[in-house]
Protein backbone atom coordinates (compact mmCIF):
# COMPACT_ATOMS: atom_id res chain seq x y z
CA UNK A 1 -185.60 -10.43 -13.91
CA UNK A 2 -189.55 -11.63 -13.63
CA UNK A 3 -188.45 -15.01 -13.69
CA UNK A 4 -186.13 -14.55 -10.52
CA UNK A 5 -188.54 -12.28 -8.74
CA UNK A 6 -190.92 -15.16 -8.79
CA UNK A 7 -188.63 -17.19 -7.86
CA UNK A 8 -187.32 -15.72 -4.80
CA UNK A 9 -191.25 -15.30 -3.60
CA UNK A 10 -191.68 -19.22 -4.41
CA UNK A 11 -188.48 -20.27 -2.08
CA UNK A 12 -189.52 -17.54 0.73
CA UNK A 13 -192.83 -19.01 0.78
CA UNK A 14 -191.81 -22.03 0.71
CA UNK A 15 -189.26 -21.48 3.85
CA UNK A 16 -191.70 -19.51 5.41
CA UNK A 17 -194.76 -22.51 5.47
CA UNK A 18 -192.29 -25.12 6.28
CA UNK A 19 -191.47 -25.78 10.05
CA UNK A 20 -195.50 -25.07 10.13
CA UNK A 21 -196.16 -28.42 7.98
CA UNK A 22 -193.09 -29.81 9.71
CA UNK A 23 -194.92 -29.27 13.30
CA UNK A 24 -197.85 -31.16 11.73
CA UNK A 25 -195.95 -34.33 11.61
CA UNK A 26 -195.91 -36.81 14.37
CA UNK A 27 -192.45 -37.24 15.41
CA UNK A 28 -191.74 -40.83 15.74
CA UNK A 29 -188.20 -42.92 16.46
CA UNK A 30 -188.06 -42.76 12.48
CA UNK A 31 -187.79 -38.90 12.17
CA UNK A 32 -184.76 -37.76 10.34
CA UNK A 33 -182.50 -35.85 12.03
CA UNK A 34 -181.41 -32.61 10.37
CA UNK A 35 -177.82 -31.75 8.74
CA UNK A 36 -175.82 -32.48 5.41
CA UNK A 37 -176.41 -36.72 6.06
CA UNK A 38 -179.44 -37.35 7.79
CA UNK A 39 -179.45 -41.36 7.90
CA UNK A 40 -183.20 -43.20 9.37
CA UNK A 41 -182.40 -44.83 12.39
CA UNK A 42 -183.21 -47.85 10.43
CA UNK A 43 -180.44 -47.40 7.83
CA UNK A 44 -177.79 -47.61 10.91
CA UNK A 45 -179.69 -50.62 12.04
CA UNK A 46 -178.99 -52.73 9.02
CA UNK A 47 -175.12 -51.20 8.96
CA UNK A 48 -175.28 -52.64 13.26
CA UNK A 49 -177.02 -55.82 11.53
CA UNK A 50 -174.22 -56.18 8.95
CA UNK A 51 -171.08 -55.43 11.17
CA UNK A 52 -172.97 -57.80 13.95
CA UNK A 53 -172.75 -60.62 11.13
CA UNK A 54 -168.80 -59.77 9.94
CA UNK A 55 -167.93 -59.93 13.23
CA UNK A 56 -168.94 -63.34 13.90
CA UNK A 57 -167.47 -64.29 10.35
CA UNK A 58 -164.13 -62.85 11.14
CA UNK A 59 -163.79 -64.15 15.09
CA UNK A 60 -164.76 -67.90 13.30
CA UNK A 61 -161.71 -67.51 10.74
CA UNK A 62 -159.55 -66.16 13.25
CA UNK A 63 -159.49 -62.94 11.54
CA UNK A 64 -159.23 -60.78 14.75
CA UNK A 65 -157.88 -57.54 13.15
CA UNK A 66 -160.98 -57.98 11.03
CA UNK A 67 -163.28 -58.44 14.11
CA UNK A 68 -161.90 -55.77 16.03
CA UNK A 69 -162.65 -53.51 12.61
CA UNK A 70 -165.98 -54.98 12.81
CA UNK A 71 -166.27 -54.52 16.93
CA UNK A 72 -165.26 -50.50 16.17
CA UNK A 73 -167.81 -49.94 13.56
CA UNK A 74 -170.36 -51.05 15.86
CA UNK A 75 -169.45 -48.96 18.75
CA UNK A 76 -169.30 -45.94 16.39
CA UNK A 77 -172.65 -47.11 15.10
CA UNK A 78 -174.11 -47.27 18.58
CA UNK A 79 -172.88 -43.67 19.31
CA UNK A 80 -174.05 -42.38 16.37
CA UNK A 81 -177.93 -43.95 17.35
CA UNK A 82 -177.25 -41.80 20.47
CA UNK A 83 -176.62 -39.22 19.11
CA UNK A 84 -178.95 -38.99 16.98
CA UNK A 85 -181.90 -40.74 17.90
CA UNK A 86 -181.18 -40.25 21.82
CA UNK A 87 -185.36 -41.11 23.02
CA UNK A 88 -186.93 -43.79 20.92
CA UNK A 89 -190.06 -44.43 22.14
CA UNK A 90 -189.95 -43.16 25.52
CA UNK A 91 -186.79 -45.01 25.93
CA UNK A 92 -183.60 -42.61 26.52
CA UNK A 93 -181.12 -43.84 24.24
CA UNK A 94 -177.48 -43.21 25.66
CA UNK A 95 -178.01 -45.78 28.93
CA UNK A 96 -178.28 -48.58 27.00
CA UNK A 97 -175.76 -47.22 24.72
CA UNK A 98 -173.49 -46.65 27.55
CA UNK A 99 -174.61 -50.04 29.29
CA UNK A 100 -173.69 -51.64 26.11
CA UNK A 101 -170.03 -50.03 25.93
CA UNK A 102 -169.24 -50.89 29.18
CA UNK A 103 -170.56 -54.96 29.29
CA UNK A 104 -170.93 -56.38 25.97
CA UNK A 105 -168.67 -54.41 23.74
CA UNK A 106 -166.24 -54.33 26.38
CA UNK A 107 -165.99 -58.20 26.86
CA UNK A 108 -165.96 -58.56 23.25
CA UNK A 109 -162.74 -56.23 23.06
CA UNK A 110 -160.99 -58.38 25.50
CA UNK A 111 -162.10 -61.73 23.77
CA UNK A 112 -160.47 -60.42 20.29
CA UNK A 113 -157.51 -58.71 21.99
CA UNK A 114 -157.17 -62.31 23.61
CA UNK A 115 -157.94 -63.68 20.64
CA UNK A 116 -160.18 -66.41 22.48
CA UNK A 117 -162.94 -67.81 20.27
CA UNK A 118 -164.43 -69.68 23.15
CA UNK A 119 -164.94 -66.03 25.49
CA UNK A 120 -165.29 -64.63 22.04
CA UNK A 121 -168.67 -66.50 21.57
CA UNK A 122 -170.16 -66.14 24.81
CA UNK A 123 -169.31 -62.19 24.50
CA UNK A 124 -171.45 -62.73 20.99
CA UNK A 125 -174.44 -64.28 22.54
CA UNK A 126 -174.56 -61.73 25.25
CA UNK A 127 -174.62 -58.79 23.00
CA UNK A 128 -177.08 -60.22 21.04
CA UNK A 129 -179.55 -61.04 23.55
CA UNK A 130 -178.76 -57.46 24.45
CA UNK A 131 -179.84 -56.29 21.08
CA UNK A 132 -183.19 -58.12 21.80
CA UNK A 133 -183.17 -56.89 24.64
CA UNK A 134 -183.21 -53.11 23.38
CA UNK A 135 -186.01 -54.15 20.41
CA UNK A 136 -188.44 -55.64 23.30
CA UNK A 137 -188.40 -52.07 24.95
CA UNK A 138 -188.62 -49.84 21.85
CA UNK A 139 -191.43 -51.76 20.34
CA UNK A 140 -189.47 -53.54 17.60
CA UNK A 141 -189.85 -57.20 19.22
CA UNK A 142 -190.73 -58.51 15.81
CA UNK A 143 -187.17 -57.72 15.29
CA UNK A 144 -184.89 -60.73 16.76
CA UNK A 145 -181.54 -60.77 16.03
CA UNK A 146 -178.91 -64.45 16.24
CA UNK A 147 -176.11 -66.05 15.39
CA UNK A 148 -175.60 -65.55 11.65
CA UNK A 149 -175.79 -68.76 9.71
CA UNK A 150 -173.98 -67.29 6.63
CA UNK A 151 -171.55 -64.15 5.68
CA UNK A 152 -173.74 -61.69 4.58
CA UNK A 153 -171.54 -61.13 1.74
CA UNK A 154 -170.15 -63.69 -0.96
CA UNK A 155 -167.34 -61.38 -2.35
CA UNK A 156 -165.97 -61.15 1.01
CA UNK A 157 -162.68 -63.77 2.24
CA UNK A 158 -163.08 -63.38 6.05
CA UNK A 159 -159.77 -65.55 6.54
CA UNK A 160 -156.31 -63.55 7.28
CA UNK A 161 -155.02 -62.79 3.94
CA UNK A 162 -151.57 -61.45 3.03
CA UNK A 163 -151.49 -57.25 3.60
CA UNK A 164 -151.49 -55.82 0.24
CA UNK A 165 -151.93 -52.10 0.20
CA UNK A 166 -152.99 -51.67 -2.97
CA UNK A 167 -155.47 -54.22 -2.56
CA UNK A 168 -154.87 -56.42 -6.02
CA UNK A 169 -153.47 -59.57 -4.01
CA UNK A 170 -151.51 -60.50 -7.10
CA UNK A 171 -154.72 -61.03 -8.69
CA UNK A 172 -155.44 -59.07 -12.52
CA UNK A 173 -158.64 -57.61 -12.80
């Protein structure tokens, strides 16, 4: 019973001197937000980074169910940064979000559902320099994003393939 009485006065003090050290901190665009998954703001950037990179993989093979996947991660990425991180650095978050939705994600949905690698890559470009954009204004210039020059993953076919739902292809593991 001593052993839980402590106990209960550890945690109580504990709760009790936390949001005072938690004031202490300097909140920067790095804070993490609060709740059951609290990612870093630059965890989501290297998931944007990643789908930014499959995308162009998938529009080059003509893989446009794969690019649209790719296109709808990275608007649910985007809203996610807005949601959670909606001022970095004095910059509000959700117009360049919503910019972004409306101009470069937009033209990109209409290159894939056209399936038109030649609108396709000039959509690409665009949202890239828009990416650059964004990093110039919340102090992350060093950050410059382009064309991939490689799929960022080798295990990874980004041609059509045949639609196997369990996955196996016909191949034995």
């Amino acid at each position: 019973m001593r052993g839980i009485r402590m106990l209960l006065v550890v945690a109580t003090a504990g709760a009790m001197a936390y949001p005072t050290a938690r004031a202490q901190h300097h909140v920067t665009a790095e804070t993490t937000p609060q709740g059951p998954y609290a990612p870093r703001l630059g965890n989501i950037m290297i998931l944007q980074q990643i789908r930014h990179s499959k995308l162009w993989f998938a529009a080059a093979a003509n893989n446009w169910e794969l690019a649209e996947h790719e296109l709808d991660g990275l608007k649910q990425g985007f809203g996610n940064i807005a949601k959670l991180f909606p001022i970095i650095y004095d910059v509000p978050v959700a117009p360049a979000i919503r910019a972004l939705d409306e101009n470069e994600i937009a033209q990109l949905g209409e290159a894939i559902a056209a399936r038109d690698r030649f609108k396709f890559a000039g959509a690409f470009d665009k949202l890239t320099a828009a990416c650059n954009a964004c990093h110039q204004v919340t102090k992350h210039a060093f950050i410059v994003i382009q064309q991939p020059i490689s799929p960022p993953f080798n295990n990874q076919s980004f041609t059509p393939g045949p639609q196997d739902p369990s996955g196996m292809s016909g191949h034995p593991h």
